[in-house]
N, C-alpha and C. Protein backbone atom coordinates (compact mmCIF):
# COMPACT_ATOMS: atom_id res chain seq x y z
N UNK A 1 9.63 -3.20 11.36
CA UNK A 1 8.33 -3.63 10.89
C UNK A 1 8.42 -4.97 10.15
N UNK A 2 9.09 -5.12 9.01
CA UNK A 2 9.38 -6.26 8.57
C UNK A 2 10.24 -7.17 9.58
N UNK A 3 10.20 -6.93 10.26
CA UNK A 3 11.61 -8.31 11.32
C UNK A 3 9.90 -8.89 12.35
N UNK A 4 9.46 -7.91 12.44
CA UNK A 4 7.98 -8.34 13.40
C UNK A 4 7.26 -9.09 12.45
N UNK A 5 6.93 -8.81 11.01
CA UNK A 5 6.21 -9.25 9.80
C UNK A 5 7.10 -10.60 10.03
N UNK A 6 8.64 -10.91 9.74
CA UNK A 6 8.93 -11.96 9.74
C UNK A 6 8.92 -13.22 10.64
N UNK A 7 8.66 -12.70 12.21
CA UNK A 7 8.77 -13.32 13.12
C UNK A 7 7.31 -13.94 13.00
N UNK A 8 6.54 -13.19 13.02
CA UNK A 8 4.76 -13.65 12.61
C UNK A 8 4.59 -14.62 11.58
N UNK A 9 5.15 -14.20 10.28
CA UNK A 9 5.58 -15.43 9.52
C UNK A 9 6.05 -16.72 10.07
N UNK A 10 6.87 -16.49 10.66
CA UNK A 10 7.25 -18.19 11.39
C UNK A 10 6.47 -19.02 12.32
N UNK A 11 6.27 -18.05 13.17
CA UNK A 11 5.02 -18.40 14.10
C UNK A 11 3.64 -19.25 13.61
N UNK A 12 3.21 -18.72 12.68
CA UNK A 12 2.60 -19.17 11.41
C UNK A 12 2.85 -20.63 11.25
N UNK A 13 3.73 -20.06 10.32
CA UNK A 13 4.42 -21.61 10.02
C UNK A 13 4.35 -22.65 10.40
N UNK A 14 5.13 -22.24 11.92
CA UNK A 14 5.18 -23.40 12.47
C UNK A 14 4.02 -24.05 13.43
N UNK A 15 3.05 -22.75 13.33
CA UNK A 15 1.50 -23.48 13.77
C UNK A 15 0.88 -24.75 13.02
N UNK A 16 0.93 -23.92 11.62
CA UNK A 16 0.51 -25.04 10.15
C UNK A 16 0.93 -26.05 9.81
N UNK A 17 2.61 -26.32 10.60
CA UNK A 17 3.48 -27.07 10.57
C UNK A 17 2.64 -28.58 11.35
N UNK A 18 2.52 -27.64 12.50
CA UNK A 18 1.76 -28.54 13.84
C UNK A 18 0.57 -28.57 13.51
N UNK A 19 -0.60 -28.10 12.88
CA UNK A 19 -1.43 -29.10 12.31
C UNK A 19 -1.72 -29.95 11.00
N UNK A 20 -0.37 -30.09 10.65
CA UNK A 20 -0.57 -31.08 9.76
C UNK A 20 -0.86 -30.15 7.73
N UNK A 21 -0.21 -29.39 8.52
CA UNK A 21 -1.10 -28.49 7.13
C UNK A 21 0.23 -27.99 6.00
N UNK A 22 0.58 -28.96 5.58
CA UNK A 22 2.11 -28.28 4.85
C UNK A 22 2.19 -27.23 3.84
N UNK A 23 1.39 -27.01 3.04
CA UNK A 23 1.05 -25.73 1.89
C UNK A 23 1.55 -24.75 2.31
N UNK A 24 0.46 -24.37 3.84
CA UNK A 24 0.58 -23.24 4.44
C UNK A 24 1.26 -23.06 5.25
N UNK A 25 2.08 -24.23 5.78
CA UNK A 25 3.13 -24.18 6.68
C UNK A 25 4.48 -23.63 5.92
N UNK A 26 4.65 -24.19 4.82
CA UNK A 26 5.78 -23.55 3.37
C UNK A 26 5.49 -22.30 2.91
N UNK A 27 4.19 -22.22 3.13
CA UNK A 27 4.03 -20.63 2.63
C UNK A 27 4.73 -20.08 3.43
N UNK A 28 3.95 -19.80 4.82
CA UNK A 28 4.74 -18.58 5.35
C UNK A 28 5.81 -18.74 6.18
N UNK A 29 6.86 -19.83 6.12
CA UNK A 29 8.29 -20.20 6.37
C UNK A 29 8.70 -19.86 5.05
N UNK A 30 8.34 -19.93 3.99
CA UNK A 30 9.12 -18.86 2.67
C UNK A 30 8.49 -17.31 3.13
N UNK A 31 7.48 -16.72 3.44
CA UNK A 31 7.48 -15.63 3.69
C UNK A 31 8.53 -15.49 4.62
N UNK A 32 8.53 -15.49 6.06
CA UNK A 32 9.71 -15.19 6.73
C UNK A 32 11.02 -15.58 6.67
N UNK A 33 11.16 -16.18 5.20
CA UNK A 33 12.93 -16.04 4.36
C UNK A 33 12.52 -14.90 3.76
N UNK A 34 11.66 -14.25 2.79
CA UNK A 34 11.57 -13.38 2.25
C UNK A 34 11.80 -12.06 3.02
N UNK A 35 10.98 -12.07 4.22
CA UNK A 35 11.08 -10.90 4.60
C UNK A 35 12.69 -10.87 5.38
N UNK A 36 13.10 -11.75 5.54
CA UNK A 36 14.51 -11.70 6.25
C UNK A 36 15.46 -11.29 4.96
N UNK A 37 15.19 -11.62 3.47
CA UNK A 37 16.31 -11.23 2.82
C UNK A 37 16.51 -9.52 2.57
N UNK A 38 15.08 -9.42 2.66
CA UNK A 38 14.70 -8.06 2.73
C UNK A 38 15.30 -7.06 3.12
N UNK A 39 15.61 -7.68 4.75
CA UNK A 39 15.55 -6.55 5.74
C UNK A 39 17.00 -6.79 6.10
N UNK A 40 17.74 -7.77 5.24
CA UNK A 40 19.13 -8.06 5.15
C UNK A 40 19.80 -8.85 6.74
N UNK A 41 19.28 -9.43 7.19
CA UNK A 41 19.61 -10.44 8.16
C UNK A 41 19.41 -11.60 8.11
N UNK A 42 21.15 -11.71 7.67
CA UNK A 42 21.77 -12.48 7.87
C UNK A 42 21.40 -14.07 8.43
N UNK A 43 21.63 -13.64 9.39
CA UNK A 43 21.96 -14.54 10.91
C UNK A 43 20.03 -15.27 10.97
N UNK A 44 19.57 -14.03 10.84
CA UNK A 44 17.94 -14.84 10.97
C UNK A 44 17.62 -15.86 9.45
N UNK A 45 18.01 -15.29 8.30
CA UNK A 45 17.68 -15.86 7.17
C UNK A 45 18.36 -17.42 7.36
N UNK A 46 19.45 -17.57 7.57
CA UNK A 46 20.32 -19.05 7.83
C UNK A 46 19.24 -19.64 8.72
N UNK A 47 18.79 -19.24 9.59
CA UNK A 47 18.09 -20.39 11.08
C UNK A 47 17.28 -20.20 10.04
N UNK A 48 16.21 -19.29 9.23
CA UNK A 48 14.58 -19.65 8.57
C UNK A 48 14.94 -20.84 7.54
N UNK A 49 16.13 -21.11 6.71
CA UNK A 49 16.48 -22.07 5.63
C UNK A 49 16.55 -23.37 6.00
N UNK A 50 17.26 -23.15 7.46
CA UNK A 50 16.89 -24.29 8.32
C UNK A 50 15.83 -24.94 9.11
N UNK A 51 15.17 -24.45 9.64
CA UNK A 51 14.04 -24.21 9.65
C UNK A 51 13.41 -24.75 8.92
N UNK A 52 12.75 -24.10 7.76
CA UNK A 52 12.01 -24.30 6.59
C UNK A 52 12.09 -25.96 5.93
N UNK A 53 13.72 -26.44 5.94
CA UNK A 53 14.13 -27.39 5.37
C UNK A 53 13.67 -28.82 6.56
N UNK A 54 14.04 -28.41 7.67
CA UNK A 54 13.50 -29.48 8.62
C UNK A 54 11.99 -29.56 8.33
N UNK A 55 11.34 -28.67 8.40
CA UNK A 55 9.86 -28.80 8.35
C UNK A 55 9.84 -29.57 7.29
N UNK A 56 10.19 -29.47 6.12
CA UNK A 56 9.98 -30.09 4.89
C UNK A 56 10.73 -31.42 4.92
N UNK A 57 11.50 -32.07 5.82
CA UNK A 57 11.85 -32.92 6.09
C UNK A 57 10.70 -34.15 6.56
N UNK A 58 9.62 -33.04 7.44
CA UNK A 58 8.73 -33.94 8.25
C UNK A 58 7.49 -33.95 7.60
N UNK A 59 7.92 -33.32 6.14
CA UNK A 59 6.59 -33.57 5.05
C UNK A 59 6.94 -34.40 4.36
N UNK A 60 7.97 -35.31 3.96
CA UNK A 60 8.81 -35.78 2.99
C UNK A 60 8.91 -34.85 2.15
N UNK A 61 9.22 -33.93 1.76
CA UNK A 61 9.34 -32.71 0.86
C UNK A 61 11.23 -32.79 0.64
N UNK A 62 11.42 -33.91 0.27
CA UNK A 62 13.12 -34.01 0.13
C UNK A 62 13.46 -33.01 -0.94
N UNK A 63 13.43 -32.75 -1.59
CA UNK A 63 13.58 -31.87 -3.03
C UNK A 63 13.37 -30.51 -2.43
N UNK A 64 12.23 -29.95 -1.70
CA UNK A 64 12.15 -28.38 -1.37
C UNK A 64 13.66 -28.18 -0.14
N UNK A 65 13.34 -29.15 0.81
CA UNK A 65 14.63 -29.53 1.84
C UNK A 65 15.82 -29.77 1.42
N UNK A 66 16.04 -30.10 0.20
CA UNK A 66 17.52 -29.71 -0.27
C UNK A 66 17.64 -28.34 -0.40
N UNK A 67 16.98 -27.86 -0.90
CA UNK A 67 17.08 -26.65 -1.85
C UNK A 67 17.40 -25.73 -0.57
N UNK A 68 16.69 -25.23 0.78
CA UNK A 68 16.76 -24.98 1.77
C UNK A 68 18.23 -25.03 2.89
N UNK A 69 18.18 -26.77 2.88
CA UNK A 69 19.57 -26.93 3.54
C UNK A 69 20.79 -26.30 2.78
N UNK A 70 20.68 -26.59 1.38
CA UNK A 70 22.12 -26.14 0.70
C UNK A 70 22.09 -24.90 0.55
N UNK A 71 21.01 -23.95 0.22
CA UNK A 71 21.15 -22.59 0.39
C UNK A 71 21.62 -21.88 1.99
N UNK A 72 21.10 -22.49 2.68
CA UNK A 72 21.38 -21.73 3.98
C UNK A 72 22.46 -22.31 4.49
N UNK A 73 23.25 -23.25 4.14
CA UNK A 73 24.58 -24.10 4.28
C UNK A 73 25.59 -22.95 3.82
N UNK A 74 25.36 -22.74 2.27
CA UNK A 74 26.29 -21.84 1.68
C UNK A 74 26.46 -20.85 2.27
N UNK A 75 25.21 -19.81 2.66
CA UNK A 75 25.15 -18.97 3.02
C UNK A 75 25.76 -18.57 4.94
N UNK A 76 26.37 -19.60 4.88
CA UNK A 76 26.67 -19.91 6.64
C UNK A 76 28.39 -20.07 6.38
N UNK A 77 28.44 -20.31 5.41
CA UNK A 77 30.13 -20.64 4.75
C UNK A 77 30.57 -19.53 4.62
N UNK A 78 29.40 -19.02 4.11
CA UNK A 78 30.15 -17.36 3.29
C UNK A 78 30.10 -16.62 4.74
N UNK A 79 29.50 -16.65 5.59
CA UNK A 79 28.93 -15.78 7.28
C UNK A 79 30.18 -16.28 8.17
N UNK A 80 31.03 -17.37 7.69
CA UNK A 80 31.68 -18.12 9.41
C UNK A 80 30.56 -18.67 10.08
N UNK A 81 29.03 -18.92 10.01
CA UNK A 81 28.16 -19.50 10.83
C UNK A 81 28.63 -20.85 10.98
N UNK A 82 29.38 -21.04 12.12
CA UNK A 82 29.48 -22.50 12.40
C UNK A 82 28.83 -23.24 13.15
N UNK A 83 27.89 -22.97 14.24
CA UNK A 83 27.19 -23.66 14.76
C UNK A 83 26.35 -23.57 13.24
N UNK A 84 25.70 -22.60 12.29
CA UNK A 84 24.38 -23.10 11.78
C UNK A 84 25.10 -23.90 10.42
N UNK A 85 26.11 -24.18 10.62
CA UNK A 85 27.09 -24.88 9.37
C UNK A 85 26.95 -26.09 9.45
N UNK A 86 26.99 -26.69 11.23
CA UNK A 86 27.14 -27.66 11.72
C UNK A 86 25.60 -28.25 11.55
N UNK A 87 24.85 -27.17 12.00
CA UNK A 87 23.09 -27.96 11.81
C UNK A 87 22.67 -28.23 10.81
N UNK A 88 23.31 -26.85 9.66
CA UNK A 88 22.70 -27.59 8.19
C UNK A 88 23.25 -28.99 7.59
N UNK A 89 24.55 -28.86 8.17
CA UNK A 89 25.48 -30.07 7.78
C UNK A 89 24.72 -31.32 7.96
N UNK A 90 24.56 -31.60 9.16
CA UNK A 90 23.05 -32.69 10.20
C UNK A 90 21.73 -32.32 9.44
N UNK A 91 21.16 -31.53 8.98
CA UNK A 91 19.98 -31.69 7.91
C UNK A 91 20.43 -32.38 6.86
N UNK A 92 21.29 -31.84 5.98
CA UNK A 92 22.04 -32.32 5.21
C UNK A 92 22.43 -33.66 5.02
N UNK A 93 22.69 -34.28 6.03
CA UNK A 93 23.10 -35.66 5.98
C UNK A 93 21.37 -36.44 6.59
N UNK A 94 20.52 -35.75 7.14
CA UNK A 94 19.36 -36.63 7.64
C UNK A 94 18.88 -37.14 6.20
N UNK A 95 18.84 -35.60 5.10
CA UNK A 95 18.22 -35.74 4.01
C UNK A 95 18.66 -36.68 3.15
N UNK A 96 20.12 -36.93 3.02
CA UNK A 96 20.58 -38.00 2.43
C UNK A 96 20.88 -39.55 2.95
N UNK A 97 20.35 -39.37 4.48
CA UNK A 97 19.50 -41.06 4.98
C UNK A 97 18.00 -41.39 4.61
N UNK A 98 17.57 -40.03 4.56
CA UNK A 98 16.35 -40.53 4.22
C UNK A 98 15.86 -41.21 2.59
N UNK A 99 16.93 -40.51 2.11
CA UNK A 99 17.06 -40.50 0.32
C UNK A 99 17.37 -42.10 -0.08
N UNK A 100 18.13 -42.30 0.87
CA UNK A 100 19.25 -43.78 0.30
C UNK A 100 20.15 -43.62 0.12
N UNK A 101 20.93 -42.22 0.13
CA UNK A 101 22.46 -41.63 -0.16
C UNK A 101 23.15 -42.35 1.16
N UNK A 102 23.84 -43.35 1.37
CA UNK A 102 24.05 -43.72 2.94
C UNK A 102 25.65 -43.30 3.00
N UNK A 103 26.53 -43.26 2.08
CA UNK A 103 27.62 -42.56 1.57
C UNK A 103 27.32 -41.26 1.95
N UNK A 104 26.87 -40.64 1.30
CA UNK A 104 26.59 -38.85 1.45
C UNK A 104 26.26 -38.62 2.95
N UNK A 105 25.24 -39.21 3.43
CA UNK A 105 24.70 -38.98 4.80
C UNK A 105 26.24 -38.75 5.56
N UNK A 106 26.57 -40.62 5.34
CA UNK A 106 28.18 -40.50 6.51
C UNK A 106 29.48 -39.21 6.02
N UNK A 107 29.00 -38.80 5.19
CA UNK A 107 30.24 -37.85 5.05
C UNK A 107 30.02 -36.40 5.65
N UNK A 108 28.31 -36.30 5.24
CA UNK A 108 28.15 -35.17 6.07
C UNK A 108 28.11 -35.30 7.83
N UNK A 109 27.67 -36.15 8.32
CA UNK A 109 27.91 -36.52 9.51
C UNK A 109 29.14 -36.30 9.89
N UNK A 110 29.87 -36.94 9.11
CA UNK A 110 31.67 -37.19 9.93
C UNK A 110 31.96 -35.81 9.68
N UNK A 111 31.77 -34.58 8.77
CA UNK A 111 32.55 -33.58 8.17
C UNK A 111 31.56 -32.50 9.74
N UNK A 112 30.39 -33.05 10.01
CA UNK A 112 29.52 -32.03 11.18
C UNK A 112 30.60 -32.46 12.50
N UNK A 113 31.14 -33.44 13.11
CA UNK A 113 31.52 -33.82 14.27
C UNK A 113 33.19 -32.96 13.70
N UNK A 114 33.41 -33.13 12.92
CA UNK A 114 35.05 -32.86 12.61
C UNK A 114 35.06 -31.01 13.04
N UNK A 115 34.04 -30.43 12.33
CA UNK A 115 33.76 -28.96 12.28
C UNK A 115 33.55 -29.00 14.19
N UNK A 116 32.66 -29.51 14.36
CA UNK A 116 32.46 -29.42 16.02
C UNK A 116 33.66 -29.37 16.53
N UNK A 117 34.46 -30.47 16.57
CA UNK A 117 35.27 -30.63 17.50
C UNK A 117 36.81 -29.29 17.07
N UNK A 118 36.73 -29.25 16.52
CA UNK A 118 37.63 -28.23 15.48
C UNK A 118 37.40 -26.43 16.17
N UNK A 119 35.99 -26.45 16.37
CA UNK A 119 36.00 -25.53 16.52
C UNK A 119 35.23 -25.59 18.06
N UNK A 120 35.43 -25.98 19.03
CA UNK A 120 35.24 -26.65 20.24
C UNK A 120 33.69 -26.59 20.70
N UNK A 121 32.74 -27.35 20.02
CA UNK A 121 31.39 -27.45 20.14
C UNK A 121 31.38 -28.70 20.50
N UNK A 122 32.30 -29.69 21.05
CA UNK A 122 32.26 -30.71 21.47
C UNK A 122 32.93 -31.22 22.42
């Protein structure tokens, strides 16, 4: 029930996302993290952080999009998620081109291709 509640949540989202409507697009992309911590998955909560954080990327919402990328980063460290290690890594570094961090960006970049190739995603 809640994994359907959460999926609807995103759906949502990412409708509100696509019209331009960010409040309610953050609302219920934090609802469907909520209901994912809930219902204790994992694997879905990492893609919603990501998720969530890109969207907020394309709001300029740099500050909520940290908070997002680095939580669901960690939480992918602690899982072995390496493909979603590698994507938050690439949010991670977009957020710190967009910032002016041009240092930070290239490190997360170089540290996303190193993880790729390391672990043969490249």
């Amino acid at each position: 029930m809640l994994m359907d509640l959460a999926d609807c949540a995103n759906n949502i989202g990412i409708t509100y996302s696509e019209m331009d409507s960010m409040k309610k697009a953050i609302y219920y992309m934090e609802e469907n993290i909520n209901c994912r911590r809930q219902i204790g998955d994992t694997i879905g909560l990492i893609v919603a952080m990501l998720n969530t954080g890109n969207n907020c990327m394309t709001f300029e919402d740099y500050v909520t999009a940290d908070k997002y990328y680095t939580e669901g980063y960690n939480l992918a460290v602690k899982k072995k998620q390496v493909a979603n290690m590698i994507n938050l890594m690439l949010g991670l570094g977009n957020l710190k081109r967009k910032t002016g961090k041009y240092k930070e960006a290239i490190r997360y970049y170089t540290e996303a291709i190193a993880l790729s190739e390391k672990d043969g995603y490249l």
